[in-house]
Protein backbone atom coordinates (compact mmCIF):
# COMPACT_ATOMS: atom_id res chain seq x y z
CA UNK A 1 8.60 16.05 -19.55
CA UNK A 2 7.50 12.72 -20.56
CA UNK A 3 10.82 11.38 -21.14
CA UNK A 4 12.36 13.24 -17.99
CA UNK A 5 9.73 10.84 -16.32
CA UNK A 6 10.77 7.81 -17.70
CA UNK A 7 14.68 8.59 -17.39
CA UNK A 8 14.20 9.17 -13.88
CA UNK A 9 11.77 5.85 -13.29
CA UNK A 10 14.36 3.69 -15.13
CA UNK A 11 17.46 5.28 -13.24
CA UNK A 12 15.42 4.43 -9.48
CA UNK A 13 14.74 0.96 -11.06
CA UNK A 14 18.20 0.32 -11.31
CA UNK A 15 19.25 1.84 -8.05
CA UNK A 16 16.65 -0.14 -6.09
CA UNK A 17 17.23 -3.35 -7.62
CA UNK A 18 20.30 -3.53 -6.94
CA UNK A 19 19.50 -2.60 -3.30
CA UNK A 20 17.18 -4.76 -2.84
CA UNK A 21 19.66 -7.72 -3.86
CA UNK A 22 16.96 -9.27 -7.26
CA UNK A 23 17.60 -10.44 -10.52
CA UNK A 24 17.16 -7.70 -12.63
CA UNK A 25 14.65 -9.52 -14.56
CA UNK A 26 12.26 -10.09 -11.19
CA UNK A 27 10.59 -6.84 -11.67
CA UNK A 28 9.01 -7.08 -15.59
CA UNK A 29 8.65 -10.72 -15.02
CA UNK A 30 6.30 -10.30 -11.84
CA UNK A 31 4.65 -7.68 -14.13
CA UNK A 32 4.32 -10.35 -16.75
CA UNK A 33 2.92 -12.71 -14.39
CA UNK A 34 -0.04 -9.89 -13.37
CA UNK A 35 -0.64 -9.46 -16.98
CA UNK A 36 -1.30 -12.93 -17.32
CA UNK A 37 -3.34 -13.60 -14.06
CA UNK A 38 -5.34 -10.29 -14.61
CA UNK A 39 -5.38 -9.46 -18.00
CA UNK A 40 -3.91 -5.76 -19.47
CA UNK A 41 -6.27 -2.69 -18.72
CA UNK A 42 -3.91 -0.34 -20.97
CA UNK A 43 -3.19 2.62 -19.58
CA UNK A 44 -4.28 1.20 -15.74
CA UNK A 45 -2.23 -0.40 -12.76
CA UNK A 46 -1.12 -3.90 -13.21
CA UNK A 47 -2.29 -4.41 -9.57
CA UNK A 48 -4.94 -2.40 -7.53
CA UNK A 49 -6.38 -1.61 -11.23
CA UNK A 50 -9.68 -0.55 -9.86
CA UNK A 51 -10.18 2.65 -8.06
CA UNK A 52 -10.61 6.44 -7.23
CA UNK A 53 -8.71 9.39 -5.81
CA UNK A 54 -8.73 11.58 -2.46
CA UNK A 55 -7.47 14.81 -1.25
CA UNK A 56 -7.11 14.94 2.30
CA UNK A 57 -4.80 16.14 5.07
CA UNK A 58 -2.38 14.41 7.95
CA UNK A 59 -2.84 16.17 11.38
CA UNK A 60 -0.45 15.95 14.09
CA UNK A 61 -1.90 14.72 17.23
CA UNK A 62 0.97 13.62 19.58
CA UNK A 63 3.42 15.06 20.71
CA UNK A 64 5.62 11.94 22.10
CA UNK A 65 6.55 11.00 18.58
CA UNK A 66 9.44 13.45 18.68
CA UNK A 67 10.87 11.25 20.78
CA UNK A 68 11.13 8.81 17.89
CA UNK A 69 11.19 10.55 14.93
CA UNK A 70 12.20 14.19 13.74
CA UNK A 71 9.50 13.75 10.26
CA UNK A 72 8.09 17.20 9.42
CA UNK A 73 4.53 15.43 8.87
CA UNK A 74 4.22 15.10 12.05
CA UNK A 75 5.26 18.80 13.41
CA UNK A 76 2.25 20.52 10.90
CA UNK A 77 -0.71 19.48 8.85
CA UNK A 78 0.48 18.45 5.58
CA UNK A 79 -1.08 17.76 2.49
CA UNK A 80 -2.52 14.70 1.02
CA UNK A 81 -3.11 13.33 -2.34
CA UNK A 82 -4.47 9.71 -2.33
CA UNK A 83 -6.22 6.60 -3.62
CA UNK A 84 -8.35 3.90 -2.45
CA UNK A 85 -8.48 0.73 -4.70
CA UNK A 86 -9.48 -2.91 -5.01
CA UNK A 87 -6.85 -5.38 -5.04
CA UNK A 88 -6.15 -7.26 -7.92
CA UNK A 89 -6.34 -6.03 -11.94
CA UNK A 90 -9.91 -6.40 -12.70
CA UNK A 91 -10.60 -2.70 -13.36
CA UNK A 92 -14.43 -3.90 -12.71
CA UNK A 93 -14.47 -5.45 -9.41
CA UNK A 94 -17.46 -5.37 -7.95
CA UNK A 95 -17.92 -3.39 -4.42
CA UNK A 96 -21.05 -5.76 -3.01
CA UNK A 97 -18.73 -8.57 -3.54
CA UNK A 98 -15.70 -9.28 -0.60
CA UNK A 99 -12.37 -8.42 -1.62
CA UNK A 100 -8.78 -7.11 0.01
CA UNK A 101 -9.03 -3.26 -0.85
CA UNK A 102 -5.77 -0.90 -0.51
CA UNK A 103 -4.75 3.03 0.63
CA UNK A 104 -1.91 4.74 -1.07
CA UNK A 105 -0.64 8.50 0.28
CA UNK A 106 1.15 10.81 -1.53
CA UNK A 107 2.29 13.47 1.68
CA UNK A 108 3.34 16.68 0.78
CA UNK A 109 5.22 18.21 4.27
CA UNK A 110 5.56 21.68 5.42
CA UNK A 111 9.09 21.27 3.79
CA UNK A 112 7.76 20.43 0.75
CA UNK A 113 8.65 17.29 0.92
CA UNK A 114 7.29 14.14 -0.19
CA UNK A 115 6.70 10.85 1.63
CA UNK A 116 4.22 8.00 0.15
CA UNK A 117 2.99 4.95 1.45
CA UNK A 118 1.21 1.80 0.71
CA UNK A 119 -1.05 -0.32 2.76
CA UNK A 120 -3.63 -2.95 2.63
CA UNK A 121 -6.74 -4.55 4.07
CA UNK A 122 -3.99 -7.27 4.39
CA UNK A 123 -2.64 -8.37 8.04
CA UNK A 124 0.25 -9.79 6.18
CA UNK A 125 2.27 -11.13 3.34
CA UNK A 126 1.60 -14.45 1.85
CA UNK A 127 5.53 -15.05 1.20
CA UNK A 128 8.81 -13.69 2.95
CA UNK A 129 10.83 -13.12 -0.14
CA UNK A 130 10.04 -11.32 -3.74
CA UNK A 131 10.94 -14.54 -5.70
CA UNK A 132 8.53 -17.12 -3.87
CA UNK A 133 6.51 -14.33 -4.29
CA UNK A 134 6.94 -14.12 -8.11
CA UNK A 135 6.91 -18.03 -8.06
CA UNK A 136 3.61 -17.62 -6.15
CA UNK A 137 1.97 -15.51 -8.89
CA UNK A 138 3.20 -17.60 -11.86
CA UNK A 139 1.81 -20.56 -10.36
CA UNK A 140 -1.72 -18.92 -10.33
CA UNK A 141 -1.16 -18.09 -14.04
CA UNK A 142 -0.79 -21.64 -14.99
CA UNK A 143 -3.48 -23.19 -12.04
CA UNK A 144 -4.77 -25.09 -8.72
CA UNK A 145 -1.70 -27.79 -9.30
CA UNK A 146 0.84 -25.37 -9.70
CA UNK A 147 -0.48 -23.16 -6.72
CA UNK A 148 -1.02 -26.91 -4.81
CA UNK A 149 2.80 -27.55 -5.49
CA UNK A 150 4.00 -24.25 -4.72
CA UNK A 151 2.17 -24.64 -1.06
CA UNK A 152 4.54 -27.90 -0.85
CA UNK A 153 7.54 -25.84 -0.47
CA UNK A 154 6.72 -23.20 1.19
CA UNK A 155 4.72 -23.83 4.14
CA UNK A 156 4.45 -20.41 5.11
CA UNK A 157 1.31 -20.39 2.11
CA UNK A 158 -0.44 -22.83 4.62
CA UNK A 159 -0.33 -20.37 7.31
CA UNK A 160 -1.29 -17.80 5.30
CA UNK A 161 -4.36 -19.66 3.27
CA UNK A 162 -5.40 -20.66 6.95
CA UNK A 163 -5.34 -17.00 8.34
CA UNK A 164 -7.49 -16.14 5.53
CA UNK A 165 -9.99 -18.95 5.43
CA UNK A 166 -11.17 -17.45 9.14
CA UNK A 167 -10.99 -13.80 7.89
CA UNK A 168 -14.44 -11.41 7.72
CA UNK A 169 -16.02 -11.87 4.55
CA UNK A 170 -18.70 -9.22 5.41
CA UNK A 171 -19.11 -6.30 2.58
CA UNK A 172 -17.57 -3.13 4.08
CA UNK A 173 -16.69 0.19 2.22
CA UNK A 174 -13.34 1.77 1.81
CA UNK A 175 -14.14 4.19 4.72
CA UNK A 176 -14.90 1.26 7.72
CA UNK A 177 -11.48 -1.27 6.97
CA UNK A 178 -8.57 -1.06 8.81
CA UNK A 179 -5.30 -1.13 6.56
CA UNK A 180 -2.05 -2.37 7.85
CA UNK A 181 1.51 -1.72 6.56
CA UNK A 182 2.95 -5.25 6.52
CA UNK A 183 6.35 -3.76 5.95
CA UNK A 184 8.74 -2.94 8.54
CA UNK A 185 10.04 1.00 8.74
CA UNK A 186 12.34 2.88 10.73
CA UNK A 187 11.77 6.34 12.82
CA UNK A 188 14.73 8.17 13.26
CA UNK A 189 15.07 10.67 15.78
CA UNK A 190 17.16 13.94 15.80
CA UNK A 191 20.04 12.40 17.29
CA UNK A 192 20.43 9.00 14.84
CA UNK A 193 18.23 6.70 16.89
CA UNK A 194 16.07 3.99 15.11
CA UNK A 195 13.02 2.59 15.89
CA UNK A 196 11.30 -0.18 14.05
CA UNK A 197 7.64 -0.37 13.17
CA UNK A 198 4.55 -1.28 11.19
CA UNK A 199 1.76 1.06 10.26
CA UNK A 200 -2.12 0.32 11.18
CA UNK A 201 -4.60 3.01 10.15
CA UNK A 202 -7.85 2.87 12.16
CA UNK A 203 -10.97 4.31 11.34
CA UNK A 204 -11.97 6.87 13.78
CA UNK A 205 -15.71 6.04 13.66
CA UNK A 206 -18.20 3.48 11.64
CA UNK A 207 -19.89 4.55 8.90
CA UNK A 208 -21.40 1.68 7.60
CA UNK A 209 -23.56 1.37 4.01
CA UNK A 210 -25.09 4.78 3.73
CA UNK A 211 -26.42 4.00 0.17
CA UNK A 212 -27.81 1.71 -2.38
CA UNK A 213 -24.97 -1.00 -2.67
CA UNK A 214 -24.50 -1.97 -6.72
CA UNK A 215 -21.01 -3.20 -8.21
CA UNK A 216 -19.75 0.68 -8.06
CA UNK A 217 -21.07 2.10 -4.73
CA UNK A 218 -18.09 2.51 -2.77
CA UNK A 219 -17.63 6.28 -4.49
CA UNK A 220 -20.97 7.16 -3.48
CA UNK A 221 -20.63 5.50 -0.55
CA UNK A 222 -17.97 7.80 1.13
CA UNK A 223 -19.19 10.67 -0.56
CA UNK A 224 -22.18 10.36 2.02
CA UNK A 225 -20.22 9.42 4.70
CA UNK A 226 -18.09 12.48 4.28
CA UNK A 227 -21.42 14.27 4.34
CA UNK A 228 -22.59 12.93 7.19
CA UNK A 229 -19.81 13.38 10.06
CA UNK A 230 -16.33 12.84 7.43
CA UNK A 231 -13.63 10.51 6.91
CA UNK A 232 -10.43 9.72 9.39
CA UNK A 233 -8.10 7.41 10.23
CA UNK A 234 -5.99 7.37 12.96
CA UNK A 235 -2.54 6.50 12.05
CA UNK A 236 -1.21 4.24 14.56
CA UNK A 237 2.34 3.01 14.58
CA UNK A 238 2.78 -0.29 16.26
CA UNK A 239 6.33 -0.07 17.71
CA UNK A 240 8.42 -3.65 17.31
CA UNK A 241 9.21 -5.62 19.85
CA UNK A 242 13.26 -7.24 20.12
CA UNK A 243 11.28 -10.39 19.53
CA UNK A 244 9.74 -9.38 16.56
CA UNK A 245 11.25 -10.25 12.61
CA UNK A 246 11.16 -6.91 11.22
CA UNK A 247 12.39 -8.12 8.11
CA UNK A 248 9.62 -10.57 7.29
CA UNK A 249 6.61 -9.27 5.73
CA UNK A 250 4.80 -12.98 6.03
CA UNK A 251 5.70 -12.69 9.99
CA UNK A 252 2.34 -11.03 11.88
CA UNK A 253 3.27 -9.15 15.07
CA UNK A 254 1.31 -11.32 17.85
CA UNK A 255 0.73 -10.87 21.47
CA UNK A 256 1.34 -6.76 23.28
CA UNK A 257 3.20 -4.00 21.40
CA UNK A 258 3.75 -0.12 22.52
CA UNK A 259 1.77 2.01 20.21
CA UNK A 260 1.48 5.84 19.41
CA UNK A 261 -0.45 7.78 16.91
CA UNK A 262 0.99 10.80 15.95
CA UNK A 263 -1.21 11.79 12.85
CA UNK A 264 -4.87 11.28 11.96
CA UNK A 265 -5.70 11.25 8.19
CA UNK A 266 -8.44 13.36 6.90
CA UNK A 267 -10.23 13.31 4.39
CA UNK A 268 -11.27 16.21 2.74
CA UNK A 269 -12.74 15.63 -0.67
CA UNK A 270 -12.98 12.64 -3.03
CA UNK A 271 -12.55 12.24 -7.37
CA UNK A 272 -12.45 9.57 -9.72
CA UNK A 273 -8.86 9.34 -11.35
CA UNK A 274 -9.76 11.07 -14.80
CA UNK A 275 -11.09 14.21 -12.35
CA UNK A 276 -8.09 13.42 -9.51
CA UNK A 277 -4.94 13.69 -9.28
CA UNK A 278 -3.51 10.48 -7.59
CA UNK A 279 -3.67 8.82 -11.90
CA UNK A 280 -0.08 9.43 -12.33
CA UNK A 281 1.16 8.95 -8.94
CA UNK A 282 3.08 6.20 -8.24
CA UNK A 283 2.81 5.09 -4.67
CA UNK A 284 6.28 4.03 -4.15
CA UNK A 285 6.78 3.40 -0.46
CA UNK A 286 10.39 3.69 -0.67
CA UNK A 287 9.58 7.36 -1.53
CA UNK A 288 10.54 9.01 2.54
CA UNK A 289 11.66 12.15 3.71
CA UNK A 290 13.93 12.66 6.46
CA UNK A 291 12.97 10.87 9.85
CA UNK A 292 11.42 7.32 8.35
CA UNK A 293 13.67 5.07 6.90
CA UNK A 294 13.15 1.76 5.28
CA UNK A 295 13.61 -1.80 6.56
CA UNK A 296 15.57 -4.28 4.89
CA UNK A 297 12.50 -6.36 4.13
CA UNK A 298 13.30 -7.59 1.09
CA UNK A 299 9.36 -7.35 -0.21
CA UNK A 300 9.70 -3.66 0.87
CA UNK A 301 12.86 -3.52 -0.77
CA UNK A 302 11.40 -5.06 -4.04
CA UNK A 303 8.05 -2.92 -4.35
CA UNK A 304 10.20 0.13 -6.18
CA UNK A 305 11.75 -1.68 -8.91
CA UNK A 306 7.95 -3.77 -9.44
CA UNK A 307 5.96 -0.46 -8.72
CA UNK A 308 8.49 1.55 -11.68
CA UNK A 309 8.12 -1.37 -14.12
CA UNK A 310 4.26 -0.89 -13.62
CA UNK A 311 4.40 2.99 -13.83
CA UNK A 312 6.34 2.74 -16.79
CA UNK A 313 4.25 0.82 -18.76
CA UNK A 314 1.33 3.43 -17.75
CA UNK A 315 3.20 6.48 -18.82
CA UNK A 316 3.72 4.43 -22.35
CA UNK A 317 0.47 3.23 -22.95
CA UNK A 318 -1.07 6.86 -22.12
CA UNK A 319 1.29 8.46 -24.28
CA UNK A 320 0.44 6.65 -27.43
CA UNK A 321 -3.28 7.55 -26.92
């Protein structure tokens, strides 16, 4: 089974990156360069090291997304398996301190079929294209000049840094952030037709700090909130405008969009990875059943062949224990 694993993760490296048009040595060297940023928790993920599972469930509340798209997740409730995290590979970073925190969703349809996704406390990307990205990372591996030269050519970083600098820095738990899909996707309706948009999952109500806040009180945190009135997002899709650069994950949507919200996310029940199940998941959003289809956002395009390179290293590590 193990090696059926691996055979399989190697084969979709391969597949995606060629699709996605990178050097085939652009996925283990952005691995490399997380390594040596964040360190090696064996056995962890390279990125998003720190966190804990969910079970939950999508449930359809709209019915004008079949005008858009023909996905069976949103025709019946279907299951969830997920994973809140910290950004980052410190696989101790501290909850009372601020820091960009991520959802991953493993959707099991009525089909049976899987779709996953990835978002982020993020509004978006830092760089348009996976090498500058790479370039970006390996600068912060050697330091402040490298990172101070890197902004020099790509002035997009300036934007970004300056988006950032203004950003919240208020403490909040998993359960009261909004998480966006910087990405770019594609509904496709039963006759062919494609739409192009970006997710935004907002909570459906404010829980706040229910408990005693310490470096690990996120899990307890949402534990209570579940307790005390549950856990939901609504799952807005924010439809693209012909204006809009789908294809440019360092490109934020501005000024009014159309917007439905055909699912709410629920959440039913939550586990830290040894007890869950979302450990050996890897939250691949190029992973899509039939009626969402990918961009050609060439940092969504990149994520599968970084993501396997990352998995793969996992499935090792855990197998020599």
């Amino acid at each position: 089974m193990k090696k059926t694993k691996l055979s399989m993760m190697l084969m979709g490296l391969i597949a995606f990156t060629a699709e996605a048009a990178i050097s085939p040595q652009l996925p283990g060297e952005m691995i490399d360069a997380f390594e040596g940023k964040f360190g090696v928790t064996e056995g962890k993920r390279r990125n998003h090291t720190k966190g804990f599972c969910f079970k939950g469930q999508l449930i359809p509340n709209e019915s004008l997304i079949a005008n858009y798209s023909d996905s069976a997740i949103f025709k019946a409730p279907s299951r969830v398996i997920g994973r809140f995290s910290h950004s980052g590979g410190n696989n101790n970073a501290p909850d009372d301190k601020y820091g960009e925190l991520g959802i991953g969703l493993s959707i099991v349809d009525l089909n049976g079929d899987n779709t996953r996704m990835a978002l982020n406390t993020l509004d978006f990307f830092p760089v348009s294209t996976p090498d500058a990205f790479l370039a970006l990372n390996q600068a912060k591996v050697k330091g402040k000049d490298a990172v101070a030269k890197m902004k020099q050519s790509h002035p997009e970083l300036a934007a970004f840094s300056k988006h950032m600098a203004k950003r919240d820095k208020k403490v909040k738990p998993y359960e009261d952030h909004t998480y966006n899909g910087i990405n770019t996707f594609f509904f496709v309706n039963a006759q062919g037709e494609k739409t192009p948009f970006r997710w935004v999952f907002e909570p459906t109500m404010a829980n706040g700090v229910r408990v005693e806040t310490h470096s690990d009180f996120f899990f307890d945190n949402i534990q209570a909130s579940l307790e005390n009135g549950g856990v939901s997002w609504d799952m807005t899709a924010v439809l693209a405008n012909p204006s809009d650069d789908i294809n440019n994950a360092a490109v934020k949507w501005t000024g009014p969009h159309k917007t439905i919200t055909p699912v709410t996310l629920m959440i039913e029940k939550v586990a830290t990875e040894s007890e869950g199940q979302c450990d050996t998941i890897n939250f691949d959003p190029l992973v899509l059943a039939k009626g969402i289809e990918p961009s050609s956002d060439p940092i969504l395009l990149a994520r599968s062949p970084v993501y396997a390179v990352s998995f793969g290293k996992r499935l090792t590590e855990k197998a020599a224990k």
